[in-house]
Protein backbone atom coordinates (compact mmCIF):
# COMPACT_ATOMS: atom_id res chain seq x y z
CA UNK A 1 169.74 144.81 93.59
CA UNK A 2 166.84 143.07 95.60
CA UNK A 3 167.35 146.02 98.49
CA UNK A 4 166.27 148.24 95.56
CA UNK A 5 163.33 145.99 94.51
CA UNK A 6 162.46 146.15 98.03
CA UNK A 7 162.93 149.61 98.87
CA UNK A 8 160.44 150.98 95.68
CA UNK A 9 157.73 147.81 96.62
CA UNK A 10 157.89 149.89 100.13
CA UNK A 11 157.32 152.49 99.03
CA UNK A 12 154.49 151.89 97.05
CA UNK A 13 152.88 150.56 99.98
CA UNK A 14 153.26 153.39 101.72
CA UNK A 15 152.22 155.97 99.20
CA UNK A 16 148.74 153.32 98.21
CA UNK A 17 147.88 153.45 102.41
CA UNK A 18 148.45 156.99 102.45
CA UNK A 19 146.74 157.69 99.62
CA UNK A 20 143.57 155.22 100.53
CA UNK A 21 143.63 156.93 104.34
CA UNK A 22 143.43 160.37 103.19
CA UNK A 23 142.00 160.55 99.24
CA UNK A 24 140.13 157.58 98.52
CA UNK A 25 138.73 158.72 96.06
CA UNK A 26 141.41 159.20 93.61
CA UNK A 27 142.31 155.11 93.68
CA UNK A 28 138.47 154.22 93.75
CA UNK A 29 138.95 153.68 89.95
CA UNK A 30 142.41 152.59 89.75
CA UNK A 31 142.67 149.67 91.85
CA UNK A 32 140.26 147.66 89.93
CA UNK A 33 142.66 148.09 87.14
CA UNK A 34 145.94 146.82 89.38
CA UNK A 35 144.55 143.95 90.40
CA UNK A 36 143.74 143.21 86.68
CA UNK A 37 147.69 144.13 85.92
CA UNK A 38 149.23 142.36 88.54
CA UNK A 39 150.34 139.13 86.81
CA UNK A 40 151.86 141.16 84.30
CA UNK A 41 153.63 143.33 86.25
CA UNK A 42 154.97 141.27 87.94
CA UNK A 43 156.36 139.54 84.82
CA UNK A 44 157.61 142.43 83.73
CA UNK A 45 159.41 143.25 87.08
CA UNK A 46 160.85 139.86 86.80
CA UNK A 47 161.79 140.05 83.38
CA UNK A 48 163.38 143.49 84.04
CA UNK A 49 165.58 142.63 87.11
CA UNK A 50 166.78 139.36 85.68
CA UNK A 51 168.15 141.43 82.73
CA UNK A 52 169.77 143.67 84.91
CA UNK A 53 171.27 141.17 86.66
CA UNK A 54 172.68 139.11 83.79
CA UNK A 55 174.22 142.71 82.64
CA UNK A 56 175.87 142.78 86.08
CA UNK A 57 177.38 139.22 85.79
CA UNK A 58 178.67 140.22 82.34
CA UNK A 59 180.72 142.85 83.53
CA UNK A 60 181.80 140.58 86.61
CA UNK A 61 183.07 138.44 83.94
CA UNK A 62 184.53 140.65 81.07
């Protein structure tokens, strides 16, 4: 579960660098906006992968 966390955080990365290197303009807007969201997307990411994994302990123990 946390290799697949890491794995689309990657690749975020990747496609934000890419996308600041070679259109810049198309995340002059947006960014301002992320940084506002961060604290609750990151909530929400936690929120959403500590359901998941309470679903997968449940069917450990059923």
């Amino acid at each position: 579960m946390r290799h697949a966390l890491i794995l689309i955080l990657v690749a975020l990365i990747t496609i934000s660098v890419v996308l600041v290197i070679y259109r810049p303009d198309l995340l002059e807007d947006v960014w301002l906006w992320l940084v506002g969201l961060i604290g609750p997307i990151v909530g929400f990411v936690k929120a959403i992968a500590k359901s998941i994994s309470n679903f997968f302990k449940s069917l450990d123990n059923a």
